[in-house]
C-alpha atoms as a PDB file:
ATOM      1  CA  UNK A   1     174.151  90.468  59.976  1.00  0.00           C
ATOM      2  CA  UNK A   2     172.867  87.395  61.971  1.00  0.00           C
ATOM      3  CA  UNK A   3     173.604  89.553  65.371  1.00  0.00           C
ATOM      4  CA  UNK A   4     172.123  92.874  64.311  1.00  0.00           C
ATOM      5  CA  UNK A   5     168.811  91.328  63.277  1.00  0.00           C
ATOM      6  CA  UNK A   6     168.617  89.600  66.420  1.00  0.00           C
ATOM      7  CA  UNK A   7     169.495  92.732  68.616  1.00  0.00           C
ATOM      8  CA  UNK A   8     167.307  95.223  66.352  1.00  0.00           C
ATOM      9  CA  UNK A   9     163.917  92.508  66.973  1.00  0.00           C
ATOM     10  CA  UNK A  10     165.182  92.459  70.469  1.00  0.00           C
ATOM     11  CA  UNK A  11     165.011  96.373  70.522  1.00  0.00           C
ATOM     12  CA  UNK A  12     161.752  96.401  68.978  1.00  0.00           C
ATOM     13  CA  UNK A  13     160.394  93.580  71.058  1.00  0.00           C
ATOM     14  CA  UNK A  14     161.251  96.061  74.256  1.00  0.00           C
ATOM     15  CA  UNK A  15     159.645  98.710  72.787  1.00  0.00           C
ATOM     16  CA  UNK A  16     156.356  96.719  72.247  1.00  0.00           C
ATOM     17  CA  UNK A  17     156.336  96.212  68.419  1.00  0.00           C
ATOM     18  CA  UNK A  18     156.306  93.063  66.427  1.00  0.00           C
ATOM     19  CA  UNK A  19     158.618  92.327  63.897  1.00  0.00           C
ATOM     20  CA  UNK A  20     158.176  93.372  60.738  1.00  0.00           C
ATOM     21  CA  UNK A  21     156.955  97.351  61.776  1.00  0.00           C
ATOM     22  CA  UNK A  22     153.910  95.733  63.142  1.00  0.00           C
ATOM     23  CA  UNK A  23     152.583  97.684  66.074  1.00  0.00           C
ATOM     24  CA  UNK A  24     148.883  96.473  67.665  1.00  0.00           C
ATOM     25  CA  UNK A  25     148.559  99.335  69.381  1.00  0.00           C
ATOM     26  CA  UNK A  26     148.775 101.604  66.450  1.00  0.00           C
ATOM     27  CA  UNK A  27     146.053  99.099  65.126  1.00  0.00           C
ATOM     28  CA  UNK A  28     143.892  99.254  67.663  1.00  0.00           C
ATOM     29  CA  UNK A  29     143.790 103.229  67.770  1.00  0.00           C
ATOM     30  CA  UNK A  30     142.636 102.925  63.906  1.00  0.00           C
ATOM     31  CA  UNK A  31     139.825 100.204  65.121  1.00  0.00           C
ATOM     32  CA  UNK A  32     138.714 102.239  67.949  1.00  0.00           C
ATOM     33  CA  UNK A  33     138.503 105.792  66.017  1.00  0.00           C
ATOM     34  CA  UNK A  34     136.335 103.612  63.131  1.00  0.00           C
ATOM     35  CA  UNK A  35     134.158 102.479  66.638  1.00  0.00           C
ATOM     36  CA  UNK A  36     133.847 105.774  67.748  1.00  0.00           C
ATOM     37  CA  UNK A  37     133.332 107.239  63.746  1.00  0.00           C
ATOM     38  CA  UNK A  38     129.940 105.376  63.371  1.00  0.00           C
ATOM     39  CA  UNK A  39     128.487 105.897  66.708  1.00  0.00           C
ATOM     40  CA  UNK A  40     128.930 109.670  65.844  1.00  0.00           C
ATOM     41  CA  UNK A  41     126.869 108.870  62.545  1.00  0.00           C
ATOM     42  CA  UNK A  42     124.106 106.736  63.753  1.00  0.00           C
ATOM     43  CA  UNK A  43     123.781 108.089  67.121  1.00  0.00           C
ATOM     44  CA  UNK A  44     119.829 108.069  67.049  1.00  0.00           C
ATOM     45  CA  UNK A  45     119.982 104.292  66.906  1.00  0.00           C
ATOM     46  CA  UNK A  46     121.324 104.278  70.149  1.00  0.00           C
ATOM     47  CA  UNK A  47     118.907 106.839  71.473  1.00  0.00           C
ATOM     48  CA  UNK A  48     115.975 105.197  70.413  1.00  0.00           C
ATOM     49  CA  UNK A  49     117.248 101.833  71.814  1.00  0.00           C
ATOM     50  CA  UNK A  50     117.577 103.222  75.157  1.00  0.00           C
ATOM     51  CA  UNK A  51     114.363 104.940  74.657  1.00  0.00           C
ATOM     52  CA  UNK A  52     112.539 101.657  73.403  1.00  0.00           C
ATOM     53  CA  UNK A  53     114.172  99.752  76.149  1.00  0.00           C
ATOM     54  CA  UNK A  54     112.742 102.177  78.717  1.00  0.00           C
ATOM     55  CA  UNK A  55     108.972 102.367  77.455  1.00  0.00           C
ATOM     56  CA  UNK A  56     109.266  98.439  77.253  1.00  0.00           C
ATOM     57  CA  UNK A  57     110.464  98.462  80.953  1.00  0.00           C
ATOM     58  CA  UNK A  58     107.682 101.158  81.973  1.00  0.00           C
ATOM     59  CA  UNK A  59     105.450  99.483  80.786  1.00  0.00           C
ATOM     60  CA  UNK A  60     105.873  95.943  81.978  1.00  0.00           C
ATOM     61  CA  UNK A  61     106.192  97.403  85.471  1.00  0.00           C
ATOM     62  CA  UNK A  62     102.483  98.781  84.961  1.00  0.00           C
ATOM     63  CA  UNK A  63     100.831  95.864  84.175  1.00  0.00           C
ATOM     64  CA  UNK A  64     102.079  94.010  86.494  1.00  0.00           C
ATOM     65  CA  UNK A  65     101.001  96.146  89.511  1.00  0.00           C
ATOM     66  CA  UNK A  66      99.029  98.979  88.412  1.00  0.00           C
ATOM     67  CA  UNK A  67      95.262  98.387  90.229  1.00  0.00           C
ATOM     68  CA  UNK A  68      91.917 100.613  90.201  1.00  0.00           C
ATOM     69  CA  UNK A  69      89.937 100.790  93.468  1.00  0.00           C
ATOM     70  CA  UNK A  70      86.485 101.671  93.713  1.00  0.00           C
ATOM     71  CA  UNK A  71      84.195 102.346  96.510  1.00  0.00           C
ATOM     72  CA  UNK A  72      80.784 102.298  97.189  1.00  0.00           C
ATOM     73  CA  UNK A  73      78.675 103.373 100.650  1.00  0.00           C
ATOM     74  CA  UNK A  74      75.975 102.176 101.892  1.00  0.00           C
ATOM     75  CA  UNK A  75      73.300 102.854 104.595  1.00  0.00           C
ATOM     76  CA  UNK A  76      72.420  99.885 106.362  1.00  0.00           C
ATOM     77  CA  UNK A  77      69.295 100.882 107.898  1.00  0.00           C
ATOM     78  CA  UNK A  78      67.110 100.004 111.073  1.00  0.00           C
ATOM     79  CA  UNK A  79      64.258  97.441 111.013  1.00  0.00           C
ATOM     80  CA  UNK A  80      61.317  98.276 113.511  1.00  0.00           C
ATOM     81  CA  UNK A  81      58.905  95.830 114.622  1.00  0.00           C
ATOM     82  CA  UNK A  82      54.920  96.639 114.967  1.00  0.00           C
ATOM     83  CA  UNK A  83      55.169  98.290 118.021  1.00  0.00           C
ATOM     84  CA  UNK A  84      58.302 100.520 117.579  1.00  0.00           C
ATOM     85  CA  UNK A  85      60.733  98.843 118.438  1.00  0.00           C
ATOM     86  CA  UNK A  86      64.262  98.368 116.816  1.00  0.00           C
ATOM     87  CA  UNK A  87      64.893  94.985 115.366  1.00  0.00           C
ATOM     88  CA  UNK A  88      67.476  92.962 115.248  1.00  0.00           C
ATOM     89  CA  UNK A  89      67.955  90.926 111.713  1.00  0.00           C
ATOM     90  CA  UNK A  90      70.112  89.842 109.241  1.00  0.00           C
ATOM     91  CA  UNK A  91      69.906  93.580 107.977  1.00  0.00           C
ATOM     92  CA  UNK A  92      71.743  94.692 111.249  1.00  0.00           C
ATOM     93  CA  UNK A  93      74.091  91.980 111.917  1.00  0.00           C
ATOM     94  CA  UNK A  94      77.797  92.591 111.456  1.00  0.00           C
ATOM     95  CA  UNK A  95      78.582  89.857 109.056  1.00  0.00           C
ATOM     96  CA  UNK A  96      75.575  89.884 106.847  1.00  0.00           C
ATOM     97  CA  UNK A  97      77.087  92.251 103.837  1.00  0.00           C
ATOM     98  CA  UNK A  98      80.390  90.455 104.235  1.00  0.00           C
ATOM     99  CA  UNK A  99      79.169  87.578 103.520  1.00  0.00           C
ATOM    100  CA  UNK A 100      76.835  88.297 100.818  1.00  0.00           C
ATOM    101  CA  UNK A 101      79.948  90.357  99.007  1.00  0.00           C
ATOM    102  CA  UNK A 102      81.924  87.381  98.796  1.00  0.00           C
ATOM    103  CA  UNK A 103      79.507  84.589  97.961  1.00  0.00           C
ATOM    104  CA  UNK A 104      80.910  82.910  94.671  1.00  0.00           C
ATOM    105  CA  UNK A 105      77.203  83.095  93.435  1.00  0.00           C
ATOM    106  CA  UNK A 106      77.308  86.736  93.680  1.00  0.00           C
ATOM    107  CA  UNK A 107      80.874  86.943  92.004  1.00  0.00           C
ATOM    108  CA  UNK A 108      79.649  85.876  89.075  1.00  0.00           C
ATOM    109  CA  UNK A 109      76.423  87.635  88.911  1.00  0.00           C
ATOM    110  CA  UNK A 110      78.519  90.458  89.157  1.00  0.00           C
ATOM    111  CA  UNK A 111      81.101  89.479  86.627  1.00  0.00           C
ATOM    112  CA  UNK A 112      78.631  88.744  84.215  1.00  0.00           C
ATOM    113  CA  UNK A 113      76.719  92.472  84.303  1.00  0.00           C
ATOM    114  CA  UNK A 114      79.935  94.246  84.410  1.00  0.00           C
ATOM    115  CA  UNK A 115      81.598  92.134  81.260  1.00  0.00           C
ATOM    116  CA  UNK A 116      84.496  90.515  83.530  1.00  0.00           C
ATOM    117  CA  UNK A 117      85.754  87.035  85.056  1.00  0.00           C
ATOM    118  CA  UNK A 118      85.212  86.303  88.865  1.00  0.00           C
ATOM    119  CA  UNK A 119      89.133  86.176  88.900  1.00  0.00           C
ATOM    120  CA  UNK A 120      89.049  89.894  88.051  1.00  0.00           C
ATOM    121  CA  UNK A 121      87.959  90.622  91.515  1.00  0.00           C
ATOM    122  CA  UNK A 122      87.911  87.268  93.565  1.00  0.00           C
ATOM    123  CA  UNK A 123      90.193  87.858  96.617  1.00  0.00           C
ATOM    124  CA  UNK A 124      89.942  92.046  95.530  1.00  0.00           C
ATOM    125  CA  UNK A 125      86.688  92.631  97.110  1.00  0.00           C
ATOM    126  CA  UNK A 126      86.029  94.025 100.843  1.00  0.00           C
ATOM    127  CA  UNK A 127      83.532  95.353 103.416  1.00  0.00           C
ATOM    128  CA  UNK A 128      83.773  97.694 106.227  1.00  0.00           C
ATOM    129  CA  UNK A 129      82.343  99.870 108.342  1.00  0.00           C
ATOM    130  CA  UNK A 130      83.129 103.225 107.685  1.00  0.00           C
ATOM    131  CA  UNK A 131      85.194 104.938 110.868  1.00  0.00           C
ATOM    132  CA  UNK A 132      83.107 107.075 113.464  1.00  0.00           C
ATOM    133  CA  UNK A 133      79.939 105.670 112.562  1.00  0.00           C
ATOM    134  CA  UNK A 134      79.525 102.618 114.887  1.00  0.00           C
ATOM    135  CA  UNK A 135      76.715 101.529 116.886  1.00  0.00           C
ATOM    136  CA  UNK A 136      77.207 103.156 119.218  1.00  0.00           C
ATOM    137  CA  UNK A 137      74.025 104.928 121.084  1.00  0.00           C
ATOM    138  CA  UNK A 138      71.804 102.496 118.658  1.00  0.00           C
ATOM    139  CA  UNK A 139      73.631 104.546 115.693  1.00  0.00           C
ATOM    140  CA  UNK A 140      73.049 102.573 111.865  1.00  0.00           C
ATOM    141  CA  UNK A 141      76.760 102.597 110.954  1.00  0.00           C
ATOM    142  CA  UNK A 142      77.502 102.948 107.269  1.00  0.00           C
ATOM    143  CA  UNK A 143      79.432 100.243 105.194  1.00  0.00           C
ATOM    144  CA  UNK A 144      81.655 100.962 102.293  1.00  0.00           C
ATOM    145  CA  UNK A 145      82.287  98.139  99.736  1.00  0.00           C
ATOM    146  CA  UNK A 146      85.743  98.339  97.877  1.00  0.00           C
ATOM    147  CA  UNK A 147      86.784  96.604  94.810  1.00  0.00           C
ATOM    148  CA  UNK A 148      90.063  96.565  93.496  1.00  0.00           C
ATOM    149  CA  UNK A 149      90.545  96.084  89.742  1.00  0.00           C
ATOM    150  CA  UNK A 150      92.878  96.221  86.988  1.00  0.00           C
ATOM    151  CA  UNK A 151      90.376  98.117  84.964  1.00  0.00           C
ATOM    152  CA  UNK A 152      89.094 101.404  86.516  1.00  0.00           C
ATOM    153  CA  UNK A 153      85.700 100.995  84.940  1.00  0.00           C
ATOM    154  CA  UNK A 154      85.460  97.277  86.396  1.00  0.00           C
ATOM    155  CA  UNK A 155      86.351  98.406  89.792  1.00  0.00           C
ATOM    156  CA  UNK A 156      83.593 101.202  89.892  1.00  0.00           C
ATOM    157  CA  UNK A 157      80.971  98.392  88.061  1.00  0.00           C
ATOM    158  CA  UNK A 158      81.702  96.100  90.419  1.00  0.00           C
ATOM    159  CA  UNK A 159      81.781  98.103  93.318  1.00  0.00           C
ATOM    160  CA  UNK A 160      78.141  99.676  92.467  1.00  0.00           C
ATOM    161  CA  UNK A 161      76.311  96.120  91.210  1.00  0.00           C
ATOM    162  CA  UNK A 162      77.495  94.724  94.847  1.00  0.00           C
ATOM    163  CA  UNK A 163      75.654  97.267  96.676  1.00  0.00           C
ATOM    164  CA  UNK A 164      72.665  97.293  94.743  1.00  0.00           C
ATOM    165  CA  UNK A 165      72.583  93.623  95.635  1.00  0.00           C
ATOM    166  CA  UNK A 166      73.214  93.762  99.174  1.00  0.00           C
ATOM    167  CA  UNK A 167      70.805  96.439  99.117  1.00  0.00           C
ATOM    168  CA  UNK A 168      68.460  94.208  97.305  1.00  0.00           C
ATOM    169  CA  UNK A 169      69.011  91.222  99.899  1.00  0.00           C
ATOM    170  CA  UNK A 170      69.232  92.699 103.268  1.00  0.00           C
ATOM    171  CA  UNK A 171      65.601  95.279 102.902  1.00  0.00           C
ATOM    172  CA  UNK A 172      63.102  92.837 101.706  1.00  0.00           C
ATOM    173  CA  UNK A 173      61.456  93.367 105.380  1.00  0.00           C
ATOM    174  CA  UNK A 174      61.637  97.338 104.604  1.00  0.00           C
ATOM    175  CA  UNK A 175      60.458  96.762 101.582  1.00  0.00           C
ATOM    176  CA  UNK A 176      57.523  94.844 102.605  1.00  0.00           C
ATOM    177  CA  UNK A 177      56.532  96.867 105.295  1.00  0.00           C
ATOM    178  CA  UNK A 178      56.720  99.941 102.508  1.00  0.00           C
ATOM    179  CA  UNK A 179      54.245  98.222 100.461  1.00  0.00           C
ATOM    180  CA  UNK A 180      52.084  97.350 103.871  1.00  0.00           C
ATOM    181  CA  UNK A 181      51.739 101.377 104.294  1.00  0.00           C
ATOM    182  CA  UNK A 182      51.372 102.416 100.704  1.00  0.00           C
ATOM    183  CA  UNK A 183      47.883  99.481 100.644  1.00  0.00           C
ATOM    184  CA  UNK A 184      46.657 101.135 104.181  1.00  0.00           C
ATOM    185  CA  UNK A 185      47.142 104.926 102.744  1.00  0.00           C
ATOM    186  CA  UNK A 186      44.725 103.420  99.250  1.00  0.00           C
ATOM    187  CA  UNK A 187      42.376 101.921 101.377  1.00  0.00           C
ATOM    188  CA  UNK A 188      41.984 104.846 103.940  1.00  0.00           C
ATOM    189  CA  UNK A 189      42.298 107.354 100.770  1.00  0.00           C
ATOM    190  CA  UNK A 190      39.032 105.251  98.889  1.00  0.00           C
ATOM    191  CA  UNK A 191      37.417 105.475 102.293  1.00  0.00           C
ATOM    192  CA  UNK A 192      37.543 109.143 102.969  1.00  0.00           C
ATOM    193  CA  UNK A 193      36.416 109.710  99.175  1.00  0.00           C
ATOM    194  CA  UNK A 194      33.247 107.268  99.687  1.00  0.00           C
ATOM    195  CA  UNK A 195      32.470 108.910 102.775  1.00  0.00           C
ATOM    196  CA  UNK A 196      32.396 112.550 101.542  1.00  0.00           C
ATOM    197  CA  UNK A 197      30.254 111.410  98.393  1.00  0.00           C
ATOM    198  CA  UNK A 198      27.652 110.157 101.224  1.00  0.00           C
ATOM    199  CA  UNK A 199      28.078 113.533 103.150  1.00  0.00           C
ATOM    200  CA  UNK A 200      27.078 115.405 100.245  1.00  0.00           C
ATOM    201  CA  UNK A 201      24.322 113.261  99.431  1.00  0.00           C
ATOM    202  CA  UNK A 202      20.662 114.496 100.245  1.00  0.00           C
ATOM    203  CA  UNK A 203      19.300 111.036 100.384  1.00  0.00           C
ATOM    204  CA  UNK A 204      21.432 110.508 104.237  1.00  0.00           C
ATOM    205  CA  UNK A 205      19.889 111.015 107.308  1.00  0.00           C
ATOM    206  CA  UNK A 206      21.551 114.014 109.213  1.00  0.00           C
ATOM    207  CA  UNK A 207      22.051 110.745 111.937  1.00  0.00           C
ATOM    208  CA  UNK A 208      24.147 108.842 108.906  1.00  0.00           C
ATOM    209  CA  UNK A 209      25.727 112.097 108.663  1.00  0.00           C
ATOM    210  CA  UNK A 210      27.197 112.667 111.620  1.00  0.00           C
ATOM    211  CA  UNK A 211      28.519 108.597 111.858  1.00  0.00           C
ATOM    212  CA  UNK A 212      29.514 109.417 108.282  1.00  0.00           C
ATOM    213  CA  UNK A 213      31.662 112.691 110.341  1.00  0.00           C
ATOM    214  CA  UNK A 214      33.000 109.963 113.154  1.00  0.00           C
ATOM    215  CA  UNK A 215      34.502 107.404 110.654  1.00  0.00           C
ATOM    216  CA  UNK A 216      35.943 110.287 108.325  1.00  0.00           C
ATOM    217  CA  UNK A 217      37.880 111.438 111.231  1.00  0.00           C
ATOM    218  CA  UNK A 218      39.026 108.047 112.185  1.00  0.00           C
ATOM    219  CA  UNK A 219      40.197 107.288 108.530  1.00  0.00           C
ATOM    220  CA  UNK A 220      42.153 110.572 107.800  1.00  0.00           C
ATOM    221  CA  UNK A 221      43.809 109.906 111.602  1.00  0.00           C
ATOM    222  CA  UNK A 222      45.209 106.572 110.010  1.00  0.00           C
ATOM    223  CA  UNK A 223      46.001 108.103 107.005  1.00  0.00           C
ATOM    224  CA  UNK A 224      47.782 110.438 108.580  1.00  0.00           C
ATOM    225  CA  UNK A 225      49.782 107.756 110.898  1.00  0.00           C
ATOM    226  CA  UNK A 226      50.184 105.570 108.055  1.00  0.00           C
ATOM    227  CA  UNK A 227      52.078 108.462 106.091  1.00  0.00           C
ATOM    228  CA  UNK A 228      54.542 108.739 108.686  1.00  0.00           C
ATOM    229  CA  UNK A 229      55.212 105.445 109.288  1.00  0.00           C
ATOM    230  CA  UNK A 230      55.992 105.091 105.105  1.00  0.00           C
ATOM    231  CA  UNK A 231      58.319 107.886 105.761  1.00  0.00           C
ATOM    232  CA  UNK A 232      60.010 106.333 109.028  1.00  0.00           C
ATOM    233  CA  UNK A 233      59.930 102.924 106.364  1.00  0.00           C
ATOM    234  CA  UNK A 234      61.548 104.602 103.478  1.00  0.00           C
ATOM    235  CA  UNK A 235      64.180 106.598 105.187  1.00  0.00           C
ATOM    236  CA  UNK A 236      65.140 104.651 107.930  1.00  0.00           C
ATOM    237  CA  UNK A 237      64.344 101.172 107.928  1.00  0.00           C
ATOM    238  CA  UNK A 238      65.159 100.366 104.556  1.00  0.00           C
ATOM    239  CA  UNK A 239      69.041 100.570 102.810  1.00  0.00           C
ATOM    240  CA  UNK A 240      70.138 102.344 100.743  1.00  0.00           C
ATOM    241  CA  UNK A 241      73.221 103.242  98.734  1.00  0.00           C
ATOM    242  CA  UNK A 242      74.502 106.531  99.894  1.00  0.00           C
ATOM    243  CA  UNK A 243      77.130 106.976  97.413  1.00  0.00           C
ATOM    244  CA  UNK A 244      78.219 105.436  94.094  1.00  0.00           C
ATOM    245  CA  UNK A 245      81.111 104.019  93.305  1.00  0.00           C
ATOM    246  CA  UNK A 246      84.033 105.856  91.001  1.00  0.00           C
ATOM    247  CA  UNK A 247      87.204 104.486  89.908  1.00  0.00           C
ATOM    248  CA  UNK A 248      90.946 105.825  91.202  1.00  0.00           C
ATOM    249  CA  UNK A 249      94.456 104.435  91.225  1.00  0.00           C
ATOM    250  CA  UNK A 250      95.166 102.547  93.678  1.00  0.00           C
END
């Protein structure tokens, strides 16, 4: 009895079972068909884990590199002096709206209007003159101003309030030789209107008259200079933004 017992858990040994009508691999069938059982019921909490888990992933991605750009143009305009000629000032020189762009000061003037932190756009922000429109033949290039933002509506705020500012820095000499123009049209404009009222007067001598005649014709002369030279002021000497900024993906 001793022998047969031995050879029949030898026999069983060989063909992979335990003693005893144990077999594992009869177990782990059973196990794995139980495995495979609930995944067939709650399938949908798989799906929606690998859905969760791709949204999650999506969306860290994003906000770690997903930037706004916007862009704003700007004429530079040409300064002439007195006599004519074209000027050369801070208003033309190369580095002047660079400068003023970056200047911490301006940073956070900027940051403040547009409801943001200087490190929103600090190291974001640049200048350049826009491609084809150099200097060449004494040719006002134009400048765009870029701002790159996490926030498409800080990008274009930004972009804008930094060329109304270099706008507002670089054409105080435009502007003052606007206001110049606009006094000497007043005066020449209350001078003609004095002059007439003495022309139509029958108290003047027909002599007063006809120096009355001379100086009308001198003032409306001016007048007339004067108005061109506020147009040459206002569209060509002094800056201006040419187009606003809007917000895209960068």
């Amino acid at each position: 009895g001793l022998r047969y017992s031995r050879r029949e858990m030898s026999q069983q040994e060989q063909r992979g079972q335990a003693p005893g009508g144990f077999d594992p691999e009869a177990e782990q069938e059973v196990d794995f068909s139980r495995y495979a059982r609930l995944l067939a019921v709650r399938w949908w909490l798989l799906a929606a884990g690998l859905v969760a888990g791709a949204l999650i992933g999506y969306a860290v991605s994003l906000s770690g590199t997903r930037l706004f750009k916007a862009s704003a143009t700007l004429y530079v305009g040409q300064p002439f002096s007195a006599g004519g000629g074209p000027l050369q000032t801070l208003q033309t020189a190369p580095t002047t709206i660079s400068e003023i762009v970056h200047a911490e000061t301006v940073l956070e003037q900027v940051a403040t209007e547009c409801k943001a932190k200087p490190g929103d756009f600090r190291g974001r922000i640049t200048s350049a003159v826009v491609e084809s429109t150099t200097a060449k033949n004494a040719q006002t290039p134009l400048v765009r101003i870029t701002v790159q933002a996490k926030r498409g509506k800080a990008a274009a705020c930004a972009a804008n309030h930094l060329a109304r500012k270099v706008v507002d820095k670089i054409g105080v000499y435009a502007r003052q030789r606007i206001d110049n123009f606009r006094r000497r049209i007043a005066t020449d404009n209350e001078s003609v209107t004095t002059i007439k009222t003495g022309l139509a007067s029958a108290q003047v001598s027909t002599t007063d008259k006809l120096l009355f005649q001379l100086q009308l014709r001198n003032f409306q002369e001016d007048e007339i200079a004067a108005n061109q030279l506020l147009l040459q002021a206002e569209q060509v000497e002094a800056p201006s933004v040419l187009t606003s900024a809007a917000a895209q993906r960068a």
